[in-house]
Protein backbone atom coordinates (compact mmCIF):
# COMPACT_ATOMS: atom_id res chain seq x y z
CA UNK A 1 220.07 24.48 193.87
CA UNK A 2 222.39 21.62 195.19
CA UNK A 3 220.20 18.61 196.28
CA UNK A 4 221.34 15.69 198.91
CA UNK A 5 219.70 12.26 198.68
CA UNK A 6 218.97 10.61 201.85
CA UNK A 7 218.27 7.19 202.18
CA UNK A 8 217.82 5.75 205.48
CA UNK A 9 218.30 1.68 205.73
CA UNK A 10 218.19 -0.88 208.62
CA UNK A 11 218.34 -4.24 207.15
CA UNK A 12 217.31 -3.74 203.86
CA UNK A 13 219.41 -5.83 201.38
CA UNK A 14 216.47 -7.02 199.55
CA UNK A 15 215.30 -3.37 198.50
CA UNK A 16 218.12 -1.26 198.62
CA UNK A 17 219.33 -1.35 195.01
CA UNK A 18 216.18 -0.48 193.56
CA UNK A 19 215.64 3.05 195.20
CA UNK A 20 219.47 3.96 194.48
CA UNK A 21 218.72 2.56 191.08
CA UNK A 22 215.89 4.99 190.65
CA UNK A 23 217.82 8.01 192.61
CA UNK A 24 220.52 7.77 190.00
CA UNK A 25 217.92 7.34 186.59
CA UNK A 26 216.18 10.69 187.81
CA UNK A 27 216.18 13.70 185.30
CA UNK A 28 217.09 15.85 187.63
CA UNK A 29 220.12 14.25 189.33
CA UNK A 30 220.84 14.90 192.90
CA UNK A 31 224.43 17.07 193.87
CA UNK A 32 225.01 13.84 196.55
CA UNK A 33 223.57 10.42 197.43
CA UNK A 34 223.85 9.18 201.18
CA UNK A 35 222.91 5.95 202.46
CA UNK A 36 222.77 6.17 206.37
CA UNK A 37 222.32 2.86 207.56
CA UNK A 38 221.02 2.10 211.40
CA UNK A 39 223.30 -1.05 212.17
CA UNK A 40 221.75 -3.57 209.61
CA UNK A 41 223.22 -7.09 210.02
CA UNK A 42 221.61 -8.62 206.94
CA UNK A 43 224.25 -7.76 204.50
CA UNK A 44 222.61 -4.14 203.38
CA UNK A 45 225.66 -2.42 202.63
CA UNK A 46 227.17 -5.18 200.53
CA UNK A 47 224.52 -4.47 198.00
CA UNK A 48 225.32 -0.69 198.07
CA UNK A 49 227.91 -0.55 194.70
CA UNK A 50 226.87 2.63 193.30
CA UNK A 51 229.59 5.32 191.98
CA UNK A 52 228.73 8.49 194.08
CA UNK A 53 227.20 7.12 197.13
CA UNK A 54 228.12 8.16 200.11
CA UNK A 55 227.98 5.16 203.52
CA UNK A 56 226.87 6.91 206.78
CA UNK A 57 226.78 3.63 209.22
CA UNK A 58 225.51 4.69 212.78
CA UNK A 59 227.05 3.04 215.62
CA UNK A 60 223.43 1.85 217.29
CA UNK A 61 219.65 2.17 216.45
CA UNK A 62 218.66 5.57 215.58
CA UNK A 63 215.44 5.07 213.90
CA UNK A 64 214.29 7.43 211.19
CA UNK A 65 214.76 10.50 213.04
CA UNK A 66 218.28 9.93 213.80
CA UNK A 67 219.42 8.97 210.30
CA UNK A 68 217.74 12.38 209.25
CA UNK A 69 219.12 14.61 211.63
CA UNK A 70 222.40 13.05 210.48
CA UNK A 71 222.24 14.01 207.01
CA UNK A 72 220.48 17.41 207.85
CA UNK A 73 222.86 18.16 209.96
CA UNK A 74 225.26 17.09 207.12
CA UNK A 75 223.41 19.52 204.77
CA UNK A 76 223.32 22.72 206.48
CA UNK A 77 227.16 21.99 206.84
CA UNK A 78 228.33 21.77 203.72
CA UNK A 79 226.05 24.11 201.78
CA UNK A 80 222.93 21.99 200.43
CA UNK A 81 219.80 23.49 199.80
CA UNK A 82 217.57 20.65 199.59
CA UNK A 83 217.68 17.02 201.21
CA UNK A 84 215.40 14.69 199.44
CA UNK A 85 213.94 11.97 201.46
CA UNK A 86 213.92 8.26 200.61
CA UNK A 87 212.94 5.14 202.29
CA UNK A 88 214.83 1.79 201.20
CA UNK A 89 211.81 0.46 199.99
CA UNK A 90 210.43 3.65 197.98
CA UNK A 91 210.95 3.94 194.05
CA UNK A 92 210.16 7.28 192.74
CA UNK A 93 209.55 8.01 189.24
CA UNK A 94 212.19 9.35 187.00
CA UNK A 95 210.98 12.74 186.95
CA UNK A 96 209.69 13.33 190.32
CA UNK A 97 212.60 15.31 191.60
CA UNK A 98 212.32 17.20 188.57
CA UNK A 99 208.46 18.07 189.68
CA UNK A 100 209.39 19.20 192.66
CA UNK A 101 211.90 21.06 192.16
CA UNK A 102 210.40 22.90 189.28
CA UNK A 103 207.39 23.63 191.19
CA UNK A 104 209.18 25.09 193.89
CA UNK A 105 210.20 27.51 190.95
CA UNK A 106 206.87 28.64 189.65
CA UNK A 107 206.13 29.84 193.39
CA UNK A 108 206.68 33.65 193.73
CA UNK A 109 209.87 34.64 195.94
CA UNK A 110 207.73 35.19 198.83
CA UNK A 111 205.76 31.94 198.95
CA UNK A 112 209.15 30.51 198.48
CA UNK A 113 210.64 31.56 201.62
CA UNK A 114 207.65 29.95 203.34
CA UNK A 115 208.14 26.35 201.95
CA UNK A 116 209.17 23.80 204.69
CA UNK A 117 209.34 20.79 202.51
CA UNK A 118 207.90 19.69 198.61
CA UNK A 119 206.28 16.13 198.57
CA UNK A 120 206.25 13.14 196.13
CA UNK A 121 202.43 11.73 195.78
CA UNK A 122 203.12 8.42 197.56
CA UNK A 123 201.13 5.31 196.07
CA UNK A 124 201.07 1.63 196.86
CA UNK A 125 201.88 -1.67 194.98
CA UNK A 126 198.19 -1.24 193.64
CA UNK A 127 197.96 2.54 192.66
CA UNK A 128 195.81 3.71 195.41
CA UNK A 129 196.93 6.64 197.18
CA UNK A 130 199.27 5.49 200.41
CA UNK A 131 199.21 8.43 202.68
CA UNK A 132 196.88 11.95 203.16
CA UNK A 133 198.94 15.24 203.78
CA UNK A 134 197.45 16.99 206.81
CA UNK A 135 196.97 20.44 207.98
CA UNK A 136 197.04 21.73 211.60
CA UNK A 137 194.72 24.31 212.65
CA UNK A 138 194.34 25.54 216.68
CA UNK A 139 191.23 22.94 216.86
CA UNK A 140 192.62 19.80 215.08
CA UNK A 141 194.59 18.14 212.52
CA UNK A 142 192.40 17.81 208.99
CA UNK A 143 192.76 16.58 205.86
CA UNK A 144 194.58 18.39 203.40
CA UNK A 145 192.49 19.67 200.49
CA UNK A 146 193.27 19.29 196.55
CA UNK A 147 193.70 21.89 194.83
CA UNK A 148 192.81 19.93 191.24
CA UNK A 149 193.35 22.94 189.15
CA UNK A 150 196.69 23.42 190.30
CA UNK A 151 197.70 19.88 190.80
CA UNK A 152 199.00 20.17 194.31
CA UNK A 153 197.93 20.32 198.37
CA UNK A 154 198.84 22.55 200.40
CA UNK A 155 199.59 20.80 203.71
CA UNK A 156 201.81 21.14 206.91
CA UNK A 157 203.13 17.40 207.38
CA UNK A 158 203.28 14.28 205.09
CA UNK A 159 205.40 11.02 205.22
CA UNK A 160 208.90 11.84 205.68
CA UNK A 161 209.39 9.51 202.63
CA UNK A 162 209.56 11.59 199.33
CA UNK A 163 209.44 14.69 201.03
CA UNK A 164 212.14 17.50 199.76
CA UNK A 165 213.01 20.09 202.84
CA UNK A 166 214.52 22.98 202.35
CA UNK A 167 218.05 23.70 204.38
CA UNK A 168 216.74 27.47 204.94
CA UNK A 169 213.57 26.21 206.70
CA UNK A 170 215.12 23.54 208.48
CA UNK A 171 217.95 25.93 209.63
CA UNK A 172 215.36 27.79 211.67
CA UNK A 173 213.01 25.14 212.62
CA UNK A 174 216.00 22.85 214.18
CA UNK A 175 216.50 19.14 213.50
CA UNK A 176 214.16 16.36 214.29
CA UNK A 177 213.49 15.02 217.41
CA UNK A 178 216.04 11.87 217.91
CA UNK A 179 213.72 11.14 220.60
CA UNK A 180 210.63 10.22 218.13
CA UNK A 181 212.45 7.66 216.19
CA UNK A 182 210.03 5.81 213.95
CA UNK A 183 206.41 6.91 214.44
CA UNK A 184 204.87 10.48 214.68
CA UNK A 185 208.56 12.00 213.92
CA UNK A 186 207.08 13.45 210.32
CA UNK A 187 204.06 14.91 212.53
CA UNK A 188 206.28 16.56 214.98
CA UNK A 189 208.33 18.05 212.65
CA UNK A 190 205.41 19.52 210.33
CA UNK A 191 203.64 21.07 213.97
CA UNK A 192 206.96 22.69 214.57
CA UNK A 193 207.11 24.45 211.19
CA UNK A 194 203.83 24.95 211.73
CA UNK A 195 203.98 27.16 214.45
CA UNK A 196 206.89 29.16 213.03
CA UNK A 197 204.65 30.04 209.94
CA UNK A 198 206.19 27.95 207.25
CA UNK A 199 204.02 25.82 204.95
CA UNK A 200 204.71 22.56 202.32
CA UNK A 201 203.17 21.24 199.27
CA UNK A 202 201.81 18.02 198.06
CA UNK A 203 202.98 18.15 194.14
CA UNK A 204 200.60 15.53 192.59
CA UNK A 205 202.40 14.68 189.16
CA UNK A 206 205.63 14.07 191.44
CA UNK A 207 204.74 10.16 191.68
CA UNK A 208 206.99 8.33 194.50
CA UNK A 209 206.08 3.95 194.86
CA UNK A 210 206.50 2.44 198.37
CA UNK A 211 206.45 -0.54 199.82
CA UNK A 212 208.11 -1.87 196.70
CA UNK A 213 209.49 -5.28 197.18
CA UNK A 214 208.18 -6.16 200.86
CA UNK A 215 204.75 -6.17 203.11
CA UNK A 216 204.43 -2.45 204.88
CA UNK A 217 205.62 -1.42 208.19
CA UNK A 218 202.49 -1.55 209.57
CA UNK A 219 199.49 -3.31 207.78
CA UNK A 220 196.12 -3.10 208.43
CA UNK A 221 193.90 -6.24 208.48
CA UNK A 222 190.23 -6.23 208.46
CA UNK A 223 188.19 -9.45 209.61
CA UNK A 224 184.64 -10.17 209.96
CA UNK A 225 183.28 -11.89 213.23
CA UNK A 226 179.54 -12.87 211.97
CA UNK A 227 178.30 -9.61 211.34
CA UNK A 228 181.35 -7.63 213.09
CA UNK A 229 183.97 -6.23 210.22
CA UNK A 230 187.14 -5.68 212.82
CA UNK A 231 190.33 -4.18 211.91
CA UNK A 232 193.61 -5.50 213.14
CA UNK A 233 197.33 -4.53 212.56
CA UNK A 234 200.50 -6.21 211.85
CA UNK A 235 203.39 -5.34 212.45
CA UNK A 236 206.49 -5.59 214.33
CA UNK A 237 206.98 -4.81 218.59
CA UNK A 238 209.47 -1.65 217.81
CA UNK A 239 206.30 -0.57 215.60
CA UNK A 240 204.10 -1.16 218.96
CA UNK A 241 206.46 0.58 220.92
CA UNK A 242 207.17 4.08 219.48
CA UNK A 243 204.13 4.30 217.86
CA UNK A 244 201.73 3.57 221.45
CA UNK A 245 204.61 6.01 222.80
CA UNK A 246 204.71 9.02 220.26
CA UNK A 247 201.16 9.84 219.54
CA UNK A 248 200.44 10.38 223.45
CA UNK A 249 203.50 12.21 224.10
CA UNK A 250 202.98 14.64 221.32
CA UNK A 251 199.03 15.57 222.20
CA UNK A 252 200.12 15.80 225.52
CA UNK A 253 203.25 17.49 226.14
CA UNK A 254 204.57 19.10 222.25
CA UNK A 255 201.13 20.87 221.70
CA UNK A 256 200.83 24.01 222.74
CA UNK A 257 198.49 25.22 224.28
CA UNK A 258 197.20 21.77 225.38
CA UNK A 259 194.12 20.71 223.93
CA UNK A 260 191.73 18.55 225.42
CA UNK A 261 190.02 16.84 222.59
CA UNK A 262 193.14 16.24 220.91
CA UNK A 263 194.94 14.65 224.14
CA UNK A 264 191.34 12.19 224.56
CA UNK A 265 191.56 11.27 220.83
CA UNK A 266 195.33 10.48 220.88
CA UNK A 267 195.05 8.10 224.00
CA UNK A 268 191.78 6.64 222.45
CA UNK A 269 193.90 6.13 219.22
CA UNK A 270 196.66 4.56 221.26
CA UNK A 271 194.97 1.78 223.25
CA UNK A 272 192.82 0.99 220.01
CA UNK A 273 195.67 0.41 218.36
CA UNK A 274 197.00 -2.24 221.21
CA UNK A 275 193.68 -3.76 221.16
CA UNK A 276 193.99 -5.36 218.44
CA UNK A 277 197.07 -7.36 219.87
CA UNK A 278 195.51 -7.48 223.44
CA UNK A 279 192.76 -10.31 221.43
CA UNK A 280 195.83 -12.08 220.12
CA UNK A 281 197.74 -12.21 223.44
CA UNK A 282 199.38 -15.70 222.56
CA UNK A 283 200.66 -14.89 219.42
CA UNK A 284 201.11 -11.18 219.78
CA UNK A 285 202.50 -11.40 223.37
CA UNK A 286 205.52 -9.12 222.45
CA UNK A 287 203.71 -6.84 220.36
CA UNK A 288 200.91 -6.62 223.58
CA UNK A 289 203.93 -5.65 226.20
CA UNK A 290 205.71 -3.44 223.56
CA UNK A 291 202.36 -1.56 223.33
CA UNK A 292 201.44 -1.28 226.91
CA UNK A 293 205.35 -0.40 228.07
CA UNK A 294 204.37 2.74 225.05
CA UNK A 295 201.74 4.01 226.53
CA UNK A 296 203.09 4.24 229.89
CA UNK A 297 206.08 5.80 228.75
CA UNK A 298 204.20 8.34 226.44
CA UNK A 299 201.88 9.42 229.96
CA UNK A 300 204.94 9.61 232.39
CA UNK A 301 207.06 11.52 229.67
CA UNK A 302 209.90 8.86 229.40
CA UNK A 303 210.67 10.23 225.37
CA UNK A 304 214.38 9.10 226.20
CA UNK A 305 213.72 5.70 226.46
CA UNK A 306 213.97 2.97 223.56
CA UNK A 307 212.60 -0.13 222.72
């Protein structure tokens, strides 16, 4: 099984020799290493001086979505059956690729041709658990369930980050949206395999580190007020943007058929989110408009847009 690892980059000199570090210490080494790089100016690709890595450098912003529909599209081309997912700032264990990959193998031949993608277990600097695999069902997106025995969760859609997808799957499902670019993209993708009957895996032992080496993209806050605890985000006004944007679009217009509660709890979701900047306004003002500009473009279906 020939492997490509992705790593997708926008100004990320200060990271991006430690996840191409660990890409090339795994024990199961990847056929290819790309690093496809979304016009960084802070010197990212001077610190890329690995043997065997590949430079993909996109003429403009394309987000997360764009860098992987590069490199999938690269994939199906030239025969890959796996692309392995990496952000600049994730480190995965040595053997993680090897756990995936040789869990995919205990699965009989017909669960096999089911799998969309194979996840890494994604932690933070502290150990705790960074992100919760979901599963769709007609009423609602849940929480995936453990299966402890087994050491793995089924699920539907994860982070993109340390997610393996298979070529075959992807070949049928199409390439993600270019349109989601940052936020909601993973979501989007899993719904679509989803609907086409294909299901992923959580493997547990397969341990992948993020936010190694900087603050996360988006980072939750909590404050008290006297007896109020409120929560608050930081994080940049591209953040604000697509991520106001994406989550109404997709309850909205993606699902189908449309559901109600869903469609309430995504534009609930949304203008909690840009409350939390709305009681900052002076020093949040950008992150405020990025928000509000989001929202309106995720109700009038203006997806083509960018920040």
């Amino acid at each position: 099984m020939r492997v490509l690892a992705h790593i997708h980059t926008h100004n990320d000199a200060d990271v991006i020799a430690q996840v191409l570090d660990a890409v090339q210490r795994q024990t199961r080494q990847a056929e290819d290493i790309h690093v496809v790089d979304n016009v960084s100016t802070d010197g990212t690709l001077d610190r890329v001086r690995h043997d065997g890595v590949t430079v993909i450098r996109h003429p403009d912003y394309r987000g997360v979505s764009g860098a992987l529909r590069t490199d999938f599209t690269y994939a199906l081309e030239h025969g890959f059956d796996w692309v392995w997912v990496l952000d600049a700032d994730s480190v995965p264990e040595p053997d993680a690729l090897e756990h995936l990959l040789a869990f995919f193998e205990r699965l009989s031949p017909q669960d096999q041709e089911q799998v969309c993608f194979l996840a890494c277990q994604a932690v933070d600097p502290n150990g705790e658990i960074k992100d919760r695999p979901v599963i769709f069902t007609e009423m609602r997106i849940q929480i995936a369930t453990p299966d402890a025995e087994g050491g793995y969760s089924r699920c539907d859609s994860t982070l993109w980050t340390g997610s393996l997808y298979r070529m075959a799957a992807v070949e049928k499902i199409g390439l993600p949206s270019a349109d989601y670019v940052l936020d909601m993209g993973e979501i989007e993708y899993g719904y679509r395999a989803w609907r086409l009957g294909f299901t992923s895996y959580l493997v547990h032992c397969s341990i992948l580190h993020m936010d190694v080496g900087r603050d996360p993209g988006v980072a939750p806050k909590t404050r008290r007020f006297g007896p109020l605890k409120l929560r608050f985000y930081e994080t940049s006004p591209i953040r604000c943007y697509y991520r106001a944007r994406n989550i109404i679009y997709f309850a909205m217009y993606q699902c189908r058929p449309r559901r109600l509660r869903w469609v309430v709890r995504s534009i609930m979701r949304s203008f909690a989110f840009t409350t939390t900047f709305a009681v900052r306004p002076v020093s949040n003002s950008r992150q405020l408009g990025a928000c509000l500009r989001g929202i309106w473009d995720g109700l009038t279906m203006h997806m083509e847009r960018r920040y």
